[in-house]
Protein backbone atom coordinates (compact mmCIF):
# COMPACT_ATOMS: atom_id res chain seq x y z
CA UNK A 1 103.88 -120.84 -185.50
CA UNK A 2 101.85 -119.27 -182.46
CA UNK A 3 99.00 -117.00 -183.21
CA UNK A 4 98.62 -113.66 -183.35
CA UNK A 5 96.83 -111.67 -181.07
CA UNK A 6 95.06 -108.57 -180.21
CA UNK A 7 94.98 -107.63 -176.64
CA UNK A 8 92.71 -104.76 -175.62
CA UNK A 9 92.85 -104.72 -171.37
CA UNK A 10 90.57 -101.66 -170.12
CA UNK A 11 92.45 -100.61 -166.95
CA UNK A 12 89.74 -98.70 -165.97
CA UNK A 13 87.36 -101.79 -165.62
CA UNK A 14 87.20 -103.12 -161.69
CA UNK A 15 89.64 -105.42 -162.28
CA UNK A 16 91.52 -103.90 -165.29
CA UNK A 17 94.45 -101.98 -163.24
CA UNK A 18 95.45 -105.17 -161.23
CA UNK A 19 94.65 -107.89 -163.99
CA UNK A 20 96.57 -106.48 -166.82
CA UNK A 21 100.49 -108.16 -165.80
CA UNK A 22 98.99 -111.45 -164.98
CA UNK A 23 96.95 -111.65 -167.99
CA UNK A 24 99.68 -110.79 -170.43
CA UNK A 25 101.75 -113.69 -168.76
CA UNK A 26 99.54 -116.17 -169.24
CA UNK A 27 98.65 -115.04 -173.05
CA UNK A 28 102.10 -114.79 -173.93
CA UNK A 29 102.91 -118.87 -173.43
CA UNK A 30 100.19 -119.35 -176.35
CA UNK A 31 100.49 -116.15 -178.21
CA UNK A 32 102.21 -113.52 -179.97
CA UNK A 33 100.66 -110.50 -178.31
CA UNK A 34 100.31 -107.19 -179.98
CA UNK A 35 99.30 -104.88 -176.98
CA UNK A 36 97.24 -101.93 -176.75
CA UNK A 37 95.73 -100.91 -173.48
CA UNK A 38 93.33 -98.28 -173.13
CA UNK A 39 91.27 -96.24 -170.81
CA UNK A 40 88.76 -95.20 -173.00
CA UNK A 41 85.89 -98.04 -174.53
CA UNK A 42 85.46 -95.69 -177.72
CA UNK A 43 88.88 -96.11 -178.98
CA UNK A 44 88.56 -100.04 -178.83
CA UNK A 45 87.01 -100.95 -182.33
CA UNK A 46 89.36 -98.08 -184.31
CA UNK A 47 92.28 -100.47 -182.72
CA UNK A 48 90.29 -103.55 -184.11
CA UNK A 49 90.13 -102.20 -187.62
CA UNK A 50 93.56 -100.55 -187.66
CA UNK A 51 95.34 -104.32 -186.67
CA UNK A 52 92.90 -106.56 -188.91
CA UNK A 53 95.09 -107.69 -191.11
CA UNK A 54 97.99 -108.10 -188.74
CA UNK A 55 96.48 -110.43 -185.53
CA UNK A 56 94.51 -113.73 -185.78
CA UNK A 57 92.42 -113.23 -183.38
CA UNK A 58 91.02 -109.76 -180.42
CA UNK A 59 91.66 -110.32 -176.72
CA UNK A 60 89.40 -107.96 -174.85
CA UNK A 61 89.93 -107.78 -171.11
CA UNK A 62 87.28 -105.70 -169.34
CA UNK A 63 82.94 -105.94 -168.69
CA UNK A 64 80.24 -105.69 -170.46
CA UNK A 65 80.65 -102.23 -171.74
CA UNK A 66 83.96 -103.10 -172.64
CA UNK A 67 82.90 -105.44 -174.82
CA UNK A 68 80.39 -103.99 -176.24
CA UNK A 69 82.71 -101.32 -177.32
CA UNK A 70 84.32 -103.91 -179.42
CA UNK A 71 81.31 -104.76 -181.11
CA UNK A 72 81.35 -102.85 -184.09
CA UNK A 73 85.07 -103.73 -184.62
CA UNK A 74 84.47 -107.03 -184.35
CA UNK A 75 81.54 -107.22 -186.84
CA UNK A 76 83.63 -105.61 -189.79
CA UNK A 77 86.87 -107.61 -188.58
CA UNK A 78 85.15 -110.80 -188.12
CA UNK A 79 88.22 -111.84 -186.35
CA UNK A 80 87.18 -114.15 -183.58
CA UNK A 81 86.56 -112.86 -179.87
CA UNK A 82 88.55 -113.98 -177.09
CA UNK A 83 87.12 -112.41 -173.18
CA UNK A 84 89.17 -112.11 -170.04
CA UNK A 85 86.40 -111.20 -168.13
CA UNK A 86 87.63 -107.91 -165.78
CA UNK A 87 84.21 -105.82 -164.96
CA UNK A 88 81.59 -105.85 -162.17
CA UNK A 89 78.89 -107.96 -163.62
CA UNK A 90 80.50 -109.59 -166.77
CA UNK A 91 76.82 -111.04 -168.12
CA UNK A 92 78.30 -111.75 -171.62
CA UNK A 93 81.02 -114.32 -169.96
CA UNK A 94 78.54 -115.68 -167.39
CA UNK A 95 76.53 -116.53 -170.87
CA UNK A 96 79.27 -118.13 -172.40
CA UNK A 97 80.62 -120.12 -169.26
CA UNK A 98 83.94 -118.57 -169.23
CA UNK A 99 85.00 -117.91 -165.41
CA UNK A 100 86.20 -115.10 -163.87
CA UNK A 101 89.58 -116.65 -163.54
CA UNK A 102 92.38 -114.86 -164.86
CA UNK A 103 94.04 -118.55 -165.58
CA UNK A 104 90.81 -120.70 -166.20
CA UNK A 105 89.88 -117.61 -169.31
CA UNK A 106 93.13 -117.52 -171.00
CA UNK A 107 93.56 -121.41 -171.28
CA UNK A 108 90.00 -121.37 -172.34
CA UNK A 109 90.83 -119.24 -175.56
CA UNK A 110 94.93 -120.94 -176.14
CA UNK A 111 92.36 -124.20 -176.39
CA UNK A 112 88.58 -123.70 -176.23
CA UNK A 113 86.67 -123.82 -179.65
CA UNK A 114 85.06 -120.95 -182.03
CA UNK A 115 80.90 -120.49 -181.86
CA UNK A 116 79.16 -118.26 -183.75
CA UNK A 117 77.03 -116.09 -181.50
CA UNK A 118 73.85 -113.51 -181.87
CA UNK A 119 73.90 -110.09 -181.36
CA UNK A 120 71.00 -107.68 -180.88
CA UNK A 121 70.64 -104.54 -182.57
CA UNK A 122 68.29 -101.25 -181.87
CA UNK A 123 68.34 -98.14 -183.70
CA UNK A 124 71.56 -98.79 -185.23
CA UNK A 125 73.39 -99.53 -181.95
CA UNK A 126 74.55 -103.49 -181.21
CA UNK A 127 73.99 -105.45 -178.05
CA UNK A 128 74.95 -108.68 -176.44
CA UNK A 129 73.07 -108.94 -173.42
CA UNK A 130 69.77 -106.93 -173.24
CA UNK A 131 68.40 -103.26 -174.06
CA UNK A 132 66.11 -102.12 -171.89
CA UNK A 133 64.54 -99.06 -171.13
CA UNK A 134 62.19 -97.95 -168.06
CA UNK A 135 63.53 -98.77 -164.43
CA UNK A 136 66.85 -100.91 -165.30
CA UNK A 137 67.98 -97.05 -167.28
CA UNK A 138 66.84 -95.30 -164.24
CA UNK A 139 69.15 -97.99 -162.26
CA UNK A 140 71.88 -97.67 -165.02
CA UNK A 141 71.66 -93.88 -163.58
CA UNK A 142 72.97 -94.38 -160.69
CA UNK A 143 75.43 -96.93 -161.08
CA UNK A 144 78.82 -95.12 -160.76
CA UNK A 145 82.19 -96.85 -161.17
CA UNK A 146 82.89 -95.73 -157.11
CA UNK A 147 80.22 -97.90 -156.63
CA UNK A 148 80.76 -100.80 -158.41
CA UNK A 149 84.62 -100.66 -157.36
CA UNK A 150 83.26 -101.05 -153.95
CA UNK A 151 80.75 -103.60 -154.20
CA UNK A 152 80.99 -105.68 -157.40
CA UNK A 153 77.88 -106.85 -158.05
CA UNK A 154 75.93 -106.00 -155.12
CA UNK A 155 76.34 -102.53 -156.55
CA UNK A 156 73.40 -103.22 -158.69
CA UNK A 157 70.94 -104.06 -156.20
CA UNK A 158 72.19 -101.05 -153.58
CA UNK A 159 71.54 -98.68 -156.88
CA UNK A 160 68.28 -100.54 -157.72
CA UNK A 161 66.78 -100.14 -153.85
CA UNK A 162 67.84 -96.65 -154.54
CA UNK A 163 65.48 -95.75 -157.19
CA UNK A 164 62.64 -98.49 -157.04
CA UNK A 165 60.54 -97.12 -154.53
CA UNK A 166 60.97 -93.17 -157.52
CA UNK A 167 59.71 -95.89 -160.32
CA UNK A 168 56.28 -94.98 -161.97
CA UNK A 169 54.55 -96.70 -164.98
CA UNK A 170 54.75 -95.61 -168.68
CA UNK A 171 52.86 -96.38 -171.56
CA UNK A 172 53.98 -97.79 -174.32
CA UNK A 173 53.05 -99.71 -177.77
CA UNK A 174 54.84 -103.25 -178.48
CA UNK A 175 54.58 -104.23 -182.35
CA UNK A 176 55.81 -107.64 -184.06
CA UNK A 177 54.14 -110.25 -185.95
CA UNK A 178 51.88 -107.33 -187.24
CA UNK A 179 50.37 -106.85 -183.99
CA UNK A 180 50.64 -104.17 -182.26
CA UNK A 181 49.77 -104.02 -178.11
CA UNK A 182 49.52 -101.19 -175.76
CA UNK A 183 51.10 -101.94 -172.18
CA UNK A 184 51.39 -99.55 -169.25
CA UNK A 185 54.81 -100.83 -167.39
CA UNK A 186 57.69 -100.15 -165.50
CA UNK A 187 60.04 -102.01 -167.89
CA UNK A 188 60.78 -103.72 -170.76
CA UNK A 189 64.15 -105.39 -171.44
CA UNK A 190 64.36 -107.13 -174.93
CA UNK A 191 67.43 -109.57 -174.63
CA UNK A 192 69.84 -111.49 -176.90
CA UNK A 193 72.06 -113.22 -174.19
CA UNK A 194 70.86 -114.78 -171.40
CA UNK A 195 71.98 -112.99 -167.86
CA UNK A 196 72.34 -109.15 -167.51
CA UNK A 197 72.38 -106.62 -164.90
CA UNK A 198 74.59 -109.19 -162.75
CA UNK A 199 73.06 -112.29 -162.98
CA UNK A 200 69.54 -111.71 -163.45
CA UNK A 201 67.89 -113.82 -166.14
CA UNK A 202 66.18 -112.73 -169.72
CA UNK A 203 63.93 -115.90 -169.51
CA UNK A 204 64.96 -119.38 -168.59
CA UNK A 205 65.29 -120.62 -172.03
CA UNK A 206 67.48 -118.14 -173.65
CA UNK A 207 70.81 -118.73 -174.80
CA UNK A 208 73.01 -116.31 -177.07
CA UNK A 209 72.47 -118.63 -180.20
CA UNK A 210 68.91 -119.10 -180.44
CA UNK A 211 68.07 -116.64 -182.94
CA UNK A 212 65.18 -114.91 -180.98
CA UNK A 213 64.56 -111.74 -179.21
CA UNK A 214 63.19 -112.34 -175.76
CA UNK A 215 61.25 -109.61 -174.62
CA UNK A 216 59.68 -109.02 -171.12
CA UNK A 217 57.73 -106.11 -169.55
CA UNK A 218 57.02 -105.53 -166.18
CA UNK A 219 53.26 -104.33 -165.74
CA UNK A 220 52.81 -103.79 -161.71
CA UNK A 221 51.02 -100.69 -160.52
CA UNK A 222 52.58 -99.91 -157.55
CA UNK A 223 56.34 -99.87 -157.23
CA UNK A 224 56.51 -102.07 -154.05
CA UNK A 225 55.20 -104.98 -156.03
CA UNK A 226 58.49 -105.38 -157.56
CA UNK A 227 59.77 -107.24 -154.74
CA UNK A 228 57.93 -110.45 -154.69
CA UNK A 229 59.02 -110.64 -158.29
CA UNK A 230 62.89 -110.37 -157.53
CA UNK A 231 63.71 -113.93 -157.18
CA UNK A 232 61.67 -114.74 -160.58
CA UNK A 233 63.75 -112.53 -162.57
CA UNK A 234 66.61 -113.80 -160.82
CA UNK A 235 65.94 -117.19 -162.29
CA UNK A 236 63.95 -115.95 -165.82
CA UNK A 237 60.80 -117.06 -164.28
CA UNK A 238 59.35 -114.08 -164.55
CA UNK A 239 57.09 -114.69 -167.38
CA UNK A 240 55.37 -117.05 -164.91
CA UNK A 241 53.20 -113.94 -163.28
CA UNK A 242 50.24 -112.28 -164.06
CA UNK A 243 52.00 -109.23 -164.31
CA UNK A 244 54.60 -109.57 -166.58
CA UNK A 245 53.73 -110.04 -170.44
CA UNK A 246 56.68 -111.81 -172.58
CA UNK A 247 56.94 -112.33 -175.61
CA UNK A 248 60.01 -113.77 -178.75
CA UNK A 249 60.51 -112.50 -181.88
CA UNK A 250 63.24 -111.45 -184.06
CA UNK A 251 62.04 -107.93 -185.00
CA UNK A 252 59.79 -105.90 -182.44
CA UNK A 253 58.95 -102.05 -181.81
CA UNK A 254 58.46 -99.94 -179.16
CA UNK A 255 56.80 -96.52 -179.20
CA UNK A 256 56.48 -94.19 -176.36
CA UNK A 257 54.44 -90.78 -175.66
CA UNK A 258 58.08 -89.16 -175.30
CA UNK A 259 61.64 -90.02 -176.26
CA UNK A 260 62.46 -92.71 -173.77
CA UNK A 261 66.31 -93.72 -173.19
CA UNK A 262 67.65 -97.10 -173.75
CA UNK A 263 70.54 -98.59 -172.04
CA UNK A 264 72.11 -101.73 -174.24
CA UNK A 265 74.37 -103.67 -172.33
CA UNK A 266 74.74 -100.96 -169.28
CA UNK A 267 74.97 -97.98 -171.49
CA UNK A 268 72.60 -95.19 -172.88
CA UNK A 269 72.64 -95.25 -176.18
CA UNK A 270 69.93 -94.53 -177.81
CA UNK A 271 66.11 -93.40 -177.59
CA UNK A 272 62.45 -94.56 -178.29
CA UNK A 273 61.15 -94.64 -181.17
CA UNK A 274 62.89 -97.78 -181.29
CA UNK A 275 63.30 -100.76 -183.68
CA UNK A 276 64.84 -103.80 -182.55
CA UNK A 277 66.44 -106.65 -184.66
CA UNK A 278 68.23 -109.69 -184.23
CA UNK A 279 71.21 -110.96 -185.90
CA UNK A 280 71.93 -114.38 -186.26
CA UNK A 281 75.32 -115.65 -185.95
CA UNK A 282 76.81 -112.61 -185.92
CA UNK A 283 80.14 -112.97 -184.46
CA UNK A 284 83.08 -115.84 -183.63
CA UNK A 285 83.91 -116.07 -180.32
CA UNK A 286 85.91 -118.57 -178.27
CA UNK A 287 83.98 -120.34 -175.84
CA UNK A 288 84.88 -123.72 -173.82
CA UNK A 289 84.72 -127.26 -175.52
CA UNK A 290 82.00 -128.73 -175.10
């Protein structure tokens, strides 16, 4: 008897529109599909809760704010996740090592294997990849879906070089392990996954089921200094300079003078004060065999 299966396809995401026909052909050799397409990311875990007791398993085709419009779904549901990665940057598949393959994704969940995965969590909103606030919201700003349509991924660097040279530090206090440290930075990205922002890199040891916060703030003085430290982040070698203080944990703070925004995986959701926790094996999604 073949499972049964929730398919969510954004057709808004960059590849969403074109995707959607191919990807219900190759599903439908493995699965029973119940479809439900939509064009709008807060509709996505409703549809998870309403079909819970009728599917198996979610299909989400989209990015990474497509999924993370599934995350509170999922996390009542507990049905596992299958991704058909259809966005611009697509950090949560890149994590996982499922390709950007139409094919290669759906034969990875008809026969990959089920891993419980972390999630992050700050003032009551979830997140895969990384929260940040600082520059990367500023960059998050100026992102527009024109843009990314256009260039993919390089639409995060064009928007970055766009802003950078605006950028100005920002005090803030850090707390965990009942310590509590005032920093004067740029950034500060606490992640859960491992890539974000298009590839770049939370720190070179992170994975998605380590049960640890990585946190990293960027403490330069002068906004052209960023630059030399480009190909460090790139690579999560970042903590390697003088300038940038890291730091693990599974609960941290951060205060700020003034509400601050934070983006969590791409989106603004919420604002300093904030409180950030970690989740351990939060969720089952389908990854390849290992």
């Amino acid at each position: 008897m073949s499972r049964r299966a929730l398919l969510l396809v954004n057709r808004s995401s960059r590849r969403g529109q074109e995707s959607a026909s191919e990807v219900v052909k190759q599903l439908q050799q493995d699965f029973h599909l119940v479809e439900e397409s939509t064009e709008h990311p807060r509709e996505i875990s409703h549809l998870i809760r309403q079909y819970r007791h009728q599917v198996d398993l979610v299909i989400v085709g989209g990015g990474d704010g497509t999924l993370n419009a599934a995350i509170e779904g999922l996390m009542d549901t507990q049905l596992p996740l299958g991704i058909i990665p259809l966005g611009t940057a697509n950090d949560l598949a890149r994590t996982l090592g499922i390709p950007k393959s139409v094919l290669e994704a759906c034969q990875i969940i008809a026969n990959g294997q089920v891993k419980r995965i972390d999630l992050g969590w700050v003032n009551g909103k979830y997140f895969f990849n990384v929260a940040s606030l600082g520059l990367s919201v500023q960059i998050t700003q100026q992102l527009d879906d024109d843009l990314k349509r256009q260039w993919g991924v390089l639409a995060y660097a064009i928007a970055a070089l766009q802003v950078i040279y605006r950028t100005r530090p920002f005090k803030a206090e850090i707390c965990y392990q009942d310590r509590s440290i005032e920093v004067r930075t740029v950034q500060i990205a606490v992640g859960n996954g491992r890539y974000y922002g298009g590839g770049m890199v939370v720190d070179d040891d992170a994975t998605i089921e380590d049960r640890k916060l990585d946190l990293y703030s960027l403490e330069i003085r002068q906004w052209w200094q960023i630059f030399p430290l480009i190909p460090a982040i790139m690579r999560g070698k970042q903590g390697n300079w003088p300038d940038v203080r890291t730091l693990k944990g599974q609960e941290i703070e951060i205060h700020t003078r003034k509400p601050y925004p934070i983006n969590t995986d791409g989106e603004i959701t919420t604002y300093t004060p904030a409180k950030f926790q970690l989740i351990p094996q939060a969720l089952p999604v389908i990854v390849p065999k290992t």
